[in-house]
PDB file of N, CA and C in Angstrom:
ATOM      1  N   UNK A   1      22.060  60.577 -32.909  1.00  0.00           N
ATOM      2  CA  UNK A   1      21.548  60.002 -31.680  1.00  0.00           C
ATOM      3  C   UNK A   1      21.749  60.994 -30.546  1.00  0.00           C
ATOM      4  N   UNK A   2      20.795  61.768 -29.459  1.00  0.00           N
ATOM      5  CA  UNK A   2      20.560  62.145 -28.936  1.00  0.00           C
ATOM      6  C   UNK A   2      21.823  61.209 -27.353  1.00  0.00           C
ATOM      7  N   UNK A   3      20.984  60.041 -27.113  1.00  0.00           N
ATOM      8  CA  UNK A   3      21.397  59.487 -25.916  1.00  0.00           C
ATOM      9  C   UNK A   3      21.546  57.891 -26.722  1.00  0.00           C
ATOM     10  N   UNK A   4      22.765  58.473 -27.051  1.00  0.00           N
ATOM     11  CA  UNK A   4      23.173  56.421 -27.623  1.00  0.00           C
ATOM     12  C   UNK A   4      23.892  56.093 -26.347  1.00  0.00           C
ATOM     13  N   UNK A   5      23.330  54.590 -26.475  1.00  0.00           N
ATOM     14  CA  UNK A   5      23.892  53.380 -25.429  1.00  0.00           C
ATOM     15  C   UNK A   5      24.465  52.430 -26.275  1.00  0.00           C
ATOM     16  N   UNK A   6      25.404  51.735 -26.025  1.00  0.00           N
ATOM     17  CA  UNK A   6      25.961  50.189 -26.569  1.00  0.00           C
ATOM     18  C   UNK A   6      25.190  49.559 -26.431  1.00  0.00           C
ATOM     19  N   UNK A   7      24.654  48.288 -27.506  1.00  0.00           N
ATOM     20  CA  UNK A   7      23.616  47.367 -27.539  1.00  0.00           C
ATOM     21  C   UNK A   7      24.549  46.019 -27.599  1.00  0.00           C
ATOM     22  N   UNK A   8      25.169  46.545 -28.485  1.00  0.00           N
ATOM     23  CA  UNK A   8      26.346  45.025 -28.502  1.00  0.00           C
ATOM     24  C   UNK A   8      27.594  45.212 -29.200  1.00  0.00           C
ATOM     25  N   UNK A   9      28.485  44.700 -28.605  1.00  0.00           N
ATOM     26  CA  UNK A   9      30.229  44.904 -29.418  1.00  0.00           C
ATOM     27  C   UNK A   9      31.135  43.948 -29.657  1.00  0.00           C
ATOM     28  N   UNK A  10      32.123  44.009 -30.292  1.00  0.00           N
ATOM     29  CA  UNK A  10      33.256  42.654 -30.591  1.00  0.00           C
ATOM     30  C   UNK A  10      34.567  43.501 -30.879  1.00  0.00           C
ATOM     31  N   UNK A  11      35.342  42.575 -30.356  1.00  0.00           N
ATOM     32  CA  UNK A  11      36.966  42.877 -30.485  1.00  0.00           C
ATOM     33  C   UNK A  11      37.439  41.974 -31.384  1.00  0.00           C
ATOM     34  N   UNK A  12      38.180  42.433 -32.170  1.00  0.00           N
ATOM     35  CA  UNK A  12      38.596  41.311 -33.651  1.00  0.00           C
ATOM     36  C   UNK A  12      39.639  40.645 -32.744  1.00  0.00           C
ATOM     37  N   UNK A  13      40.325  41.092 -31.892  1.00  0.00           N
ATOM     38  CA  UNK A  13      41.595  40.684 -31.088  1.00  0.00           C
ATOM     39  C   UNK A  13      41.288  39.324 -30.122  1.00  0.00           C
ATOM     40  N   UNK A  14      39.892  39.856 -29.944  1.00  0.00           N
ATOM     41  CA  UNK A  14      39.612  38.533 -28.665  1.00  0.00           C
ATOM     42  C   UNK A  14      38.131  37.568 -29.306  1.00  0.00           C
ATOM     43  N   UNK A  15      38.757  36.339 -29.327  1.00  0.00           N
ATOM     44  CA  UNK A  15      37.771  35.353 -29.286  1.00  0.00           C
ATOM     45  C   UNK A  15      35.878  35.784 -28.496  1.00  0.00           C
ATOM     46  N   UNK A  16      36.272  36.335 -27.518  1.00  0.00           N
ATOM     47  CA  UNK A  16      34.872  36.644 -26.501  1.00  0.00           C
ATOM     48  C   UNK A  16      34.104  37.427 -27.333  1.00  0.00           C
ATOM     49  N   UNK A  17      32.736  36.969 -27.139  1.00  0.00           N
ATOM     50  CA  UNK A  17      31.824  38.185 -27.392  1.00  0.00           C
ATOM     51  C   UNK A  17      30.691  38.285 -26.638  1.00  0.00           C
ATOM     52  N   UNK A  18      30.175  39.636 -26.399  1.00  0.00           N
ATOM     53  CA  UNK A  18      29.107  39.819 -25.208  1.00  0.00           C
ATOM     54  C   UNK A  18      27.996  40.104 -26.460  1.00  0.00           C
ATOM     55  N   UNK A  19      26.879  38.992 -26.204  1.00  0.00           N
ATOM     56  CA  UNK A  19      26.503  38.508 -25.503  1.00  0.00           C
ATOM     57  C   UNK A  19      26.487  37.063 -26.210  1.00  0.00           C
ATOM     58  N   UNK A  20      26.684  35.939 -25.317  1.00  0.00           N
ATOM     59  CA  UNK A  20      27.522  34.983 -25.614  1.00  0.00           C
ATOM     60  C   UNK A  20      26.424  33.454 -25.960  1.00  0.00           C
ATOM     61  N   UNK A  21      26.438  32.800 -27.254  1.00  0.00           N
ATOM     62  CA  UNK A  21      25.919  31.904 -27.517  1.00  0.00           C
ATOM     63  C   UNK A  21      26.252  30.729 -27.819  1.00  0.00           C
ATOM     64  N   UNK A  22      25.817  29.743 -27.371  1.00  0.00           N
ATOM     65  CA  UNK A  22      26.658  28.140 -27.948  1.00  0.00           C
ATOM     66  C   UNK A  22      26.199  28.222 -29.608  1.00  0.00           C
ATOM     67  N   UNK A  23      27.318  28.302 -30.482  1.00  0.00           N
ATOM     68  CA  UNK A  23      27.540  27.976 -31.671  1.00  0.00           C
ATOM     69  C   UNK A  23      27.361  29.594 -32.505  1.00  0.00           C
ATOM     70  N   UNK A  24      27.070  30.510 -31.929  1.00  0.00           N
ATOM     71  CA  UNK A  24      27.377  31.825 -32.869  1.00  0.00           C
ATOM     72  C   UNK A  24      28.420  31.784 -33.095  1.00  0.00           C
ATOM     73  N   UNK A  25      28.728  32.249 -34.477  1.00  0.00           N
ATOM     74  CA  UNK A  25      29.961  33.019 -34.751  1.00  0.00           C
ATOM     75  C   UNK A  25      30.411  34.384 -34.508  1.00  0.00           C
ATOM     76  N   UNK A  26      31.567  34.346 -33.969  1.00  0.00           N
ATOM     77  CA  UNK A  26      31.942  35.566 -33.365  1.00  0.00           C
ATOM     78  C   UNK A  26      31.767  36.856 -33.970  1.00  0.00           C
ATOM     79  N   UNK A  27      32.447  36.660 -35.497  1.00  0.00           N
ATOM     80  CA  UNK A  27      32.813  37.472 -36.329  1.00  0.00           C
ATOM     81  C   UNK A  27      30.981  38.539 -36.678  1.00  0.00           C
ATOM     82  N   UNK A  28      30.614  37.336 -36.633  1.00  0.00           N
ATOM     83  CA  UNK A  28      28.852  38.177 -36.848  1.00  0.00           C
ATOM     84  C   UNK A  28      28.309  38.225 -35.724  1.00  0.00           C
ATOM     85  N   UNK A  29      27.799  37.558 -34.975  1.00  0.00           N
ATOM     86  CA  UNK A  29      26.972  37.415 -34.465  1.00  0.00           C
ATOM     87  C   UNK A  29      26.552  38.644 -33.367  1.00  0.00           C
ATOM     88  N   UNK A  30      27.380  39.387 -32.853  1.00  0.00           N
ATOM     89  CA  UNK A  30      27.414  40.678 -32.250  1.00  0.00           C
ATOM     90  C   UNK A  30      26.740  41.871 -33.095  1.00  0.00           C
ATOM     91  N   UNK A  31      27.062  41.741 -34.387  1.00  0.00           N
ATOM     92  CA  UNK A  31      26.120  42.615 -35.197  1.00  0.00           C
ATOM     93  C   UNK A  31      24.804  42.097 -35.401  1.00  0.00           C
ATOM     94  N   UNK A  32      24.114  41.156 -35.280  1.00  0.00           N
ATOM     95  CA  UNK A  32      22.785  40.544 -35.817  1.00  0.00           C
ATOM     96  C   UNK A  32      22.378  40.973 -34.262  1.00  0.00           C
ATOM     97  N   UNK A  33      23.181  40.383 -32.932  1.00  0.00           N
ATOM     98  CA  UNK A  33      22.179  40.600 -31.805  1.00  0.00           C
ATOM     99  C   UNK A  33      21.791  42.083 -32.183  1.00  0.00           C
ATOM    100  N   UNK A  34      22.837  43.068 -31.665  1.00  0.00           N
ATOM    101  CA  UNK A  34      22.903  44.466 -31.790  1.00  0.00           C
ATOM    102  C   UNK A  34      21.415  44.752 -32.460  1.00  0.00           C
ATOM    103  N   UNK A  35      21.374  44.781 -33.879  1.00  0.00           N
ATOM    104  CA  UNK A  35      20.584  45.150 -34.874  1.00  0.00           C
ATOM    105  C   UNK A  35      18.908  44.554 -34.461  1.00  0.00           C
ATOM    106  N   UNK A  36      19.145  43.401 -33.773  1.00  0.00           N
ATOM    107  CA  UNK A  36      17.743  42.462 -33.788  1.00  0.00           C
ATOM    108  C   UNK A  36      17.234  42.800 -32.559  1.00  0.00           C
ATOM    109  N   UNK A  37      18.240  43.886 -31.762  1.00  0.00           N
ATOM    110  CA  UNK A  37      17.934  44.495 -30.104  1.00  0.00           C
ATOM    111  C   UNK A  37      17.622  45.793 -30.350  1.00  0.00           C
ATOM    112  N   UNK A  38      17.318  46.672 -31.546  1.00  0.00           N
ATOM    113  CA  UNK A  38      17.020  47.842 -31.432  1.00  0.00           C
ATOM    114  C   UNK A  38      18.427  49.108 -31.494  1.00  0.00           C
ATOM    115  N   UNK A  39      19.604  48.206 -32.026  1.00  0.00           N
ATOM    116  CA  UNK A  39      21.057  49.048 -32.921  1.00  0.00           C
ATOM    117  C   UNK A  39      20.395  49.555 -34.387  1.00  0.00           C
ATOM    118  N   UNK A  40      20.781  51.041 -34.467  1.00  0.00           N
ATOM    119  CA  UNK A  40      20.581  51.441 -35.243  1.00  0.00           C
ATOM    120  C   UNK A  40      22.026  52.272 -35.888  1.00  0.00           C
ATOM    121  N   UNK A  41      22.871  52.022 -35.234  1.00  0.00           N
ATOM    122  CA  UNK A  41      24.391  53.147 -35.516  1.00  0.00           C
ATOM    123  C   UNK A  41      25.518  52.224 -35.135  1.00  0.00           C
ATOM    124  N   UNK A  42      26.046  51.516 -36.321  1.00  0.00           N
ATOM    125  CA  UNK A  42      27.314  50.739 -36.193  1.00  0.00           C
ATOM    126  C   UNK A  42      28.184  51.704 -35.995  1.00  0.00           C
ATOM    127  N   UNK A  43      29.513  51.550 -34.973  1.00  0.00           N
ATOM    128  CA  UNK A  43      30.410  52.645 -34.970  1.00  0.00           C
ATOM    129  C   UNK A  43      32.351  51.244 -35.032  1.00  0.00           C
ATOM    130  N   UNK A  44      32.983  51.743 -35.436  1.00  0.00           N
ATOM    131  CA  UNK A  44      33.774  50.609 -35.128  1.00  0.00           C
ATOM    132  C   UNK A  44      35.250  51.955 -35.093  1.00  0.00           C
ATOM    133  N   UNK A  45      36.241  51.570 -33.976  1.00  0.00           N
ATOM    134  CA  UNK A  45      37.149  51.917 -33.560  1.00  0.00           C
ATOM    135  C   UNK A  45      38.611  51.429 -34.260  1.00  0.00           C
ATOM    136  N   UNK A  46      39.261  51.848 -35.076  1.00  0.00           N
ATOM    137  CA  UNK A  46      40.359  51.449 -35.812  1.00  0.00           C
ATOM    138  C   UNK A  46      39.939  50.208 -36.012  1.00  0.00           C
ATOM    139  N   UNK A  47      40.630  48.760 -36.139  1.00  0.00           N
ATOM    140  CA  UNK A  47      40.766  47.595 -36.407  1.00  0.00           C
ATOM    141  C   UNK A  47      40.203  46.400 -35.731  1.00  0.00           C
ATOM    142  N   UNK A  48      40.313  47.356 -34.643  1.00  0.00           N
ATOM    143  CA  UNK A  48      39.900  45.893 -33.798  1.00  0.00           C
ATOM    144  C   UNK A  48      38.940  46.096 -32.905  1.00  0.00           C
ATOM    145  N   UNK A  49      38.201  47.122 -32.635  1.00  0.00           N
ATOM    146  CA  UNK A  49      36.695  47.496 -31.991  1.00  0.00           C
ATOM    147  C   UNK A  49      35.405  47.359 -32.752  1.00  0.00           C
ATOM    148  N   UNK A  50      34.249  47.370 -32.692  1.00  0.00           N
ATOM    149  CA  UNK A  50      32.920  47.828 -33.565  1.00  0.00           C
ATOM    150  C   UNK A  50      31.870  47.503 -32.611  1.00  0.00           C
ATOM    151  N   UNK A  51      30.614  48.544 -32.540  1.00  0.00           N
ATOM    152  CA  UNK A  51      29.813  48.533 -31.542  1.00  0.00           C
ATOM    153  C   UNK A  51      28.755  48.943 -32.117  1.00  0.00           C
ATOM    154  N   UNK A  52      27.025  48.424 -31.827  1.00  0.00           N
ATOM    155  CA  UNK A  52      26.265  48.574 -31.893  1.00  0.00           C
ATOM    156  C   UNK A  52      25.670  49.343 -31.018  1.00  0.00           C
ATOM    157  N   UNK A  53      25.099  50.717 -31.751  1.00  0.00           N
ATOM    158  CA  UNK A  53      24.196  51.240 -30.589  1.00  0.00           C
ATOM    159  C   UNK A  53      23.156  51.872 -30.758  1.00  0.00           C
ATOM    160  N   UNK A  54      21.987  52.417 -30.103  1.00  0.00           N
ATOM    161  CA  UNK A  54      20.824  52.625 -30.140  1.00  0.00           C
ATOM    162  C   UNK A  54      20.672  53.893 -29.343  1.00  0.00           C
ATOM    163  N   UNK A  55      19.608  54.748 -30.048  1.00  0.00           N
ATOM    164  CA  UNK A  55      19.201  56.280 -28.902  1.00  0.00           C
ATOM    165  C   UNK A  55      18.388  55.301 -27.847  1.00  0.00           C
ATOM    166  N   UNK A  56      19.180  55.829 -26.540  1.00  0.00           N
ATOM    167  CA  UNK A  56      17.654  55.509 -25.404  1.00  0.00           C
ATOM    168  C   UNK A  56      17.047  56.704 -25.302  1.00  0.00           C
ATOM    169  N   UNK A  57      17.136  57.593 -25.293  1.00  0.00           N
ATOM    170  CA  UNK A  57      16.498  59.030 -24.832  1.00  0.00           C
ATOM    171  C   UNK A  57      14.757  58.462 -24.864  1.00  0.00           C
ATOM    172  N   UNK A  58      14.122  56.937 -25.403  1.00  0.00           N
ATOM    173  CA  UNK A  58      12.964  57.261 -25.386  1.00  0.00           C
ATOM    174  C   UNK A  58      12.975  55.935 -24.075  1.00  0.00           C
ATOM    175  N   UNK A  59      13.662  55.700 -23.239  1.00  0.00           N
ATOM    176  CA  UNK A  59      13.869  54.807 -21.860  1.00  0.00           C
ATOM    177  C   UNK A  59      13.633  55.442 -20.648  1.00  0.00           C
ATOM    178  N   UNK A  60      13.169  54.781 -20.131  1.00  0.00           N
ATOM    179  CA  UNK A  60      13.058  55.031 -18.518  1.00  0.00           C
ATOM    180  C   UNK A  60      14.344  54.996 -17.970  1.00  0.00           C
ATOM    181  N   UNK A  61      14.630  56.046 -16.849  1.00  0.00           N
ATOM    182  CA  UNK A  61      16.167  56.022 -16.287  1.00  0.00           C
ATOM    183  C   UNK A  61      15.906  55.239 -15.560  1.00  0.00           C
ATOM    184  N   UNK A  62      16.917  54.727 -15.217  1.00  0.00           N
ATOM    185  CA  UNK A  62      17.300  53.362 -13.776  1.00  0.00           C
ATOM    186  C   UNK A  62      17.683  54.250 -12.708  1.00  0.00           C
ATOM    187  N   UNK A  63      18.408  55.256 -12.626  1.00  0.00           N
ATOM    188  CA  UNK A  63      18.163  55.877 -11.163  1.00  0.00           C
ATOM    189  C   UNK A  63      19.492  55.143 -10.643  1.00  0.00           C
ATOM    190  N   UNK A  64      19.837  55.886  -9.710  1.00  0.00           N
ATOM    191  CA  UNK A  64      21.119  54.939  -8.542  1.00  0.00           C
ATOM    192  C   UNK A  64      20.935  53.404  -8.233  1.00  0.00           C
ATOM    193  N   UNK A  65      21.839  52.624  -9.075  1.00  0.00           N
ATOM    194  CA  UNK A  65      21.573  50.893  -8.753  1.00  0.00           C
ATOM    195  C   UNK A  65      21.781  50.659  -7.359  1.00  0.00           C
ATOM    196  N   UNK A  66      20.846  49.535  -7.082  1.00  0.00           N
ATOM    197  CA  UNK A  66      21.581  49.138  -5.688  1.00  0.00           C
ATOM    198  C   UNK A  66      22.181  48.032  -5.803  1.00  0.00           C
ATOM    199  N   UNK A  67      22.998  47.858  -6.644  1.00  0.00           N
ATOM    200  CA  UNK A  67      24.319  46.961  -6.893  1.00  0.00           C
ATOM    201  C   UNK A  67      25.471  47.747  -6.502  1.00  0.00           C
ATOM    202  N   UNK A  68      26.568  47.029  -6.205  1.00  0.00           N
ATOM    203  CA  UNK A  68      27.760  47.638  -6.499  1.00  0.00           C
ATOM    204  C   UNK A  68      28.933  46.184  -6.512  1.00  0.00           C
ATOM    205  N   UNK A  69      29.891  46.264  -7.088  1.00  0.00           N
ATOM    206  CA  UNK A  69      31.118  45.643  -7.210  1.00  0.00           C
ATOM    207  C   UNK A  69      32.229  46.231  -6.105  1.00  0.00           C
ATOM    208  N   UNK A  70      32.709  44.743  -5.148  1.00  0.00           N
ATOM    209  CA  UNK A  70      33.481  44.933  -4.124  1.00  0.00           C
ATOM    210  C   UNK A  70      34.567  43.706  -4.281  1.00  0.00           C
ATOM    211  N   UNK A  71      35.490  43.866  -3.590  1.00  0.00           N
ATOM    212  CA  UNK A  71      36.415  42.964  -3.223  1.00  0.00           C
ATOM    213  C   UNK A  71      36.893  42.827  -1.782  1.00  0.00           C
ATOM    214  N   UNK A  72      37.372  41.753  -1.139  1.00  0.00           N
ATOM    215  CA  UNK A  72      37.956  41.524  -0.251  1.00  0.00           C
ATOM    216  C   UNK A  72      39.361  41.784  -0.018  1.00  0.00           C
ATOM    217  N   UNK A  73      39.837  41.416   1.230  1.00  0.00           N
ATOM    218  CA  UNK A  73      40.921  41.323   0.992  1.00  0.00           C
ATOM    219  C   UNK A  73      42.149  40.771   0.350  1.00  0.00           C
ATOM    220  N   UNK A  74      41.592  39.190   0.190  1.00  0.00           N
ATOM    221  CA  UNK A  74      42.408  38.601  -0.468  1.00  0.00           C
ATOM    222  C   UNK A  74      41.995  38.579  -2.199  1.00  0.00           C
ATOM    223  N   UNK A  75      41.684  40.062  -2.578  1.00  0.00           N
ATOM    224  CA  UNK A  75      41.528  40.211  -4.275  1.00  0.00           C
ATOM    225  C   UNK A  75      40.082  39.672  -4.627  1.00  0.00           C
ATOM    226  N   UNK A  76      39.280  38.817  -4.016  1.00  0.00           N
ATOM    227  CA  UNK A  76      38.075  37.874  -4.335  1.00  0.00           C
ATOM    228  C   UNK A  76      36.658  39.177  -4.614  1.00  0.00           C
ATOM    229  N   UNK A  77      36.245  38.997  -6.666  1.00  0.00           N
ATOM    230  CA  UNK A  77      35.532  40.076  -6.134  1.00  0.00           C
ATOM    231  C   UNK A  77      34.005  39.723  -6.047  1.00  0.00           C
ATOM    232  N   UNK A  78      32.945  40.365  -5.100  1.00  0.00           N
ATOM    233  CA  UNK A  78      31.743  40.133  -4.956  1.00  0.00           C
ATOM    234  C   UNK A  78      30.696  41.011  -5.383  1.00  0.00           C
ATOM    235  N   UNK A  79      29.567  40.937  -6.355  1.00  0.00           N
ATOM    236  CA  UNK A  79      28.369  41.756  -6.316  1.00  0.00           C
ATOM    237  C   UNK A  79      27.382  41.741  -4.822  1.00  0.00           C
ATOM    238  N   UNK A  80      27.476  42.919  -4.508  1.00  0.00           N
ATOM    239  CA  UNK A  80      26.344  43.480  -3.202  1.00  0.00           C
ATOM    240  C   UNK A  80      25.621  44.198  -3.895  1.00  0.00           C
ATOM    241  N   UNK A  81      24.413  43.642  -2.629  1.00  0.00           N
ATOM    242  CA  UNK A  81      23.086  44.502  -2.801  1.00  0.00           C
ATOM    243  C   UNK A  81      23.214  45.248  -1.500  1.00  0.00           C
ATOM    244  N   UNK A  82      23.282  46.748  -2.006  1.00  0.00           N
ATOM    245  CA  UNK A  82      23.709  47.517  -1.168  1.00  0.00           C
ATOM    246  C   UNK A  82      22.826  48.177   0.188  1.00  0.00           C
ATOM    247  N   UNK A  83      21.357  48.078  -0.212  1.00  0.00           N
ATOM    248  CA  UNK A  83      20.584  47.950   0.729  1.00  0.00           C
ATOM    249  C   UNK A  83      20.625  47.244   2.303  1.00  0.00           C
ATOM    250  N   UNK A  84      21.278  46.201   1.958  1.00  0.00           N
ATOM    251  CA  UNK A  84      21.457  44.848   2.959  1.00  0.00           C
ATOM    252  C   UNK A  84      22.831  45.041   3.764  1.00  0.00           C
ATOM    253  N   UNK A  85      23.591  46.248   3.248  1.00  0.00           N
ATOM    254  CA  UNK A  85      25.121  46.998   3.848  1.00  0.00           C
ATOM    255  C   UNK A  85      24.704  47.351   4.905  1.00  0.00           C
ATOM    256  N   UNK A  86      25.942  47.800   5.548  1.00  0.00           N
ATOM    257  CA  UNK A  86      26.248  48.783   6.518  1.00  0.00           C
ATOM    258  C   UNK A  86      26.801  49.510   5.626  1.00  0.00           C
ATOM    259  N   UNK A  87      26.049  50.988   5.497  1.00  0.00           N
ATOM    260  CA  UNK A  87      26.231  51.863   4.178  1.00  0.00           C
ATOM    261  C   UNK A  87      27.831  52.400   5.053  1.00  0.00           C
ATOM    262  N   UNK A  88      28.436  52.332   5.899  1.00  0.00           N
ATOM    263  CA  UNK A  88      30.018  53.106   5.950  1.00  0.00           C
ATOM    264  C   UNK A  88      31.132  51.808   6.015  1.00  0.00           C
ATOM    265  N   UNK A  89      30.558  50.839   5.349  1.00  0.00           N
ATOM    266  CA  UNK A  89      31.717  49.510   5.079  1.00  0.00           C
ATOM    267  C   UNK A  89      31.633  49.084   3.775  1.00  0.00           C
ATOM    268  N   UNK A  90      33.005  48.791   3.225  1.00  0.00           N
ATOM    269  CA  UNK A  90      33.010  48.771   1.583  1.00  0.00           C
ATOM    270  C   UNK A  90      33.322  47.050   2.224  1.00  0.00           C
ATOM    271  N   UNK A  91      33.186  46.399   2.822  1.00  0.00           N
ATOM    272  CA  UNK A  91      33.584  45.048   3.128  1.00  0.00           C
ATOM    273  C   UNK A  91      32.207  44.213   3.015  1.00  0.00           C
ATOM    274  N   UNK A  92      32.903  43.217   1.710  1.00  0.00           N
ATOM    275  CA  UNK A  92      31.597  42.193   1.165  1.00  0.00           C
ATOM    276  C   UNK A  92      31.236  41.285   2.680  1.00  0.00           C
ATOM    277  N   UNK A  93      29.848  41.377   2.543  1.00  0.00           N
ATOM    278  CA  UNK A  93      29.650  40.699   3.427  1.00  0.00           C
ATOM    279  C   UNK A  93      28.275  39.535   3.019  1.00  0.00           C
ATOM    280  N   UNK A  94      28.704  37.990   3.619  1.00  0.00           N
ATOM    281  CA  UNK A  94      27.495  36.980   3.217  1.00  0.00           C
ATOM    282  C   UNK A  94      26.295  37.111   3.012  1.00  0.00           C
ATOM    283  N   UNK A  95      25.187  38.098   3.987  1.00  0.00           N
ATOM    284  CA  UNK A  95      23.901  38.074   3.854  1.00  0.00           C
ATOM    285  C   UNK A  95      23.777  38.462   2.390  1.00  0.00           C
ATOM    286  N   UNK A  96      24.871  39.836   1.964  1.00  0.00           N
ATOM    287  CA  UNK A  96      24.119  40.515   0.851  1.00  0.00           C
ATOM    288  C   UNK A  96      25.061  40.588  -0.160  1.00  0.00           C
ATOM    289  N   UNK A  97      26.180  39.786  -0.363  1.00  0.00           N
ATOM    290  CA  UNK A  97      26.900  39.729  -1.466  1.00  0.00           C
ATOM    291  C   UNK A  97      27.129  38.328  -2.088  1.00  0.00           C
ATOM    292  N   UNK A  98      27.389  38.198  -3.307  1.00  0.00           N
ATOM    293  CA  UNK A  98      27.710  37.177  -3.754  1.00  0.00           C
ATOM    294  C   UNK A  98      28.795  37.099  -4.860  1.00  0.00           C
ATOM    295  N   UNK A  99      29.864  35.718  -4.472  1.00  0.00           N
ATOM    296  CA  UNK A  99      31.251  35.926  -5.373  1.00  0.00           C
ATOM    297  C   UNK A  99      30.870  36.219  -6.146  1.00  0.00           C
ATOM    298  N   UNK A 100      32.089  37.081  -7.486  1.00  0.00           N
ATOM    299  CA  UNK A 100      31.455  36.980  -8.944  1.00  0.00           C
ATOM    300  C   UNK A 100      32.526  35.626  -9.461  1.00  0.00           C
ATOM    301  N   UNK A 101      31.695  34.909 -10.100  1.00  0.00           N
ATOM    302  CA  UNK A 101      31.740  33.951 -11.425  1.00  0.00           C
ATOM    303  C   UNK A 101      32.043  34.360 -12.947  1.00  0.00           C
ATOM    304  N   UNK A 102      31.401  32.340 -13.106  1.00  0.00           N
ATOM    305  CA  UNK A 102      30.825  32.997 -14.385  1.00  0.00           C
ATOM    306  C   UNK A 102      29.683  32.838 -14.704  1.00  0.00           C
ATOM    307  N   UNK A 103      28.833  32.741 -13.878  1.00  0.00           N
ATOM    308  CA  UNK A 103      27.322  32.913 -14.019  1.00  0.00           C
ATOM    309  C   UNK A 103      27.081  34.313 -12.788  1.00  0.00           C
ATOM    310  N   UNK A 104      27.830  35.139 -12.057  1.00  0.00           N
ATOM    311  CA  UNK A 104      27.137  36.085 -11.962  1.00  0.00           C
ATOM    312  C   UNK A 104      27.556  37.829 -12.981  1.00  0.00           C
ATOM    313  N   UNK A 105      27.197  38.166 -12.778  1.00  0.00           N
ATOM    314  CA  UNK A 105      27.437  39.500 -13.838  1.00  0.00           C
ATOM    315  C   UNK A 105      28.225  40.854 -13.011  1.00  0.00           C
ATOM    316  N   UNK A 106      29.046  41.435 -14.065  1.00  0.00           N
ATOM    317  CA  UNK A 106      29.770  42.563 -13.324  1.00  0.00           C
ATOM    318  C   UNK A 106      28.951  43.379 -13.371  1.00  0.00           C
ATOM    319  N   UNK A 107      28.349  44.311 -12.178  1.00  0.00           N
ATOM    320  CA  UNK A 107      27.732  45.563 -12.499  1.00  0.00           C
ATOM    321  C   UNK A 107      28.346  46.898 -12.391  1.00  0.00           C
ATOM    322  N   UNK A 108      29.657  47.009 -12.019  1.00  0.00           N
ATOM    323  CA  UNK A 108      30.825  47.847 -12.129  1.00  0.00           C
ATOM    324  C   UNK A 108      30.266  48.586 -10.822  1.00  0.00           C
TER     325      UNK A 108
END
């Protein structure tokens, strides 16, 4: 693989798996998404890692997100759309951020 990306992974250690379904089983079900998303290269890390992944090299780049992951002061963290900033303040602000949950997504 030229430009492999993670398609999908599981930790034998932790119950969780990304990406998450009412009634999959853990133990599989990370390999079937993986594979049924365009995984072509199982890789698994000693005991308790294994990851599905795929060449993108034939993808369009995404370019600089205008997401970013912030926190406040009191630890609380928020996804911003960074457009909607004052680009010299790392301070979440209402118009253009929103808490993270568990319905919103980390974009790191």
């Amino acid at each position: 693989m030229q430009d492999p990306t993670i398609v999908s992974w599981h930790q034998n250690s932790r119950p969780e798996m990304p990406p998450v379904y009412d009634g999959a089983d853990p133990d599989t079900w990370w390999a079937k998404y993986g594979a049924g998303n365009g995984g072509r290269l199982e890789v698994c890390l000693g005991d308790d890692f294994q990851f599905v992944m795929m060449d993108a090299r034939g993808f369009e780049k995404l370019g600089e997100m205008p997401l970013r992951n912030l926190s406040d002061e009191q630890g609380n963290h928020y996804l911003c759309y960074i457009p909607m900033m004052n680009r010299s303040s790392d301070k979440p602000t209402p118009d253009a951020c929103t808490h993270l949950d568990g319905w919103a997504a980390d974009q790191f």
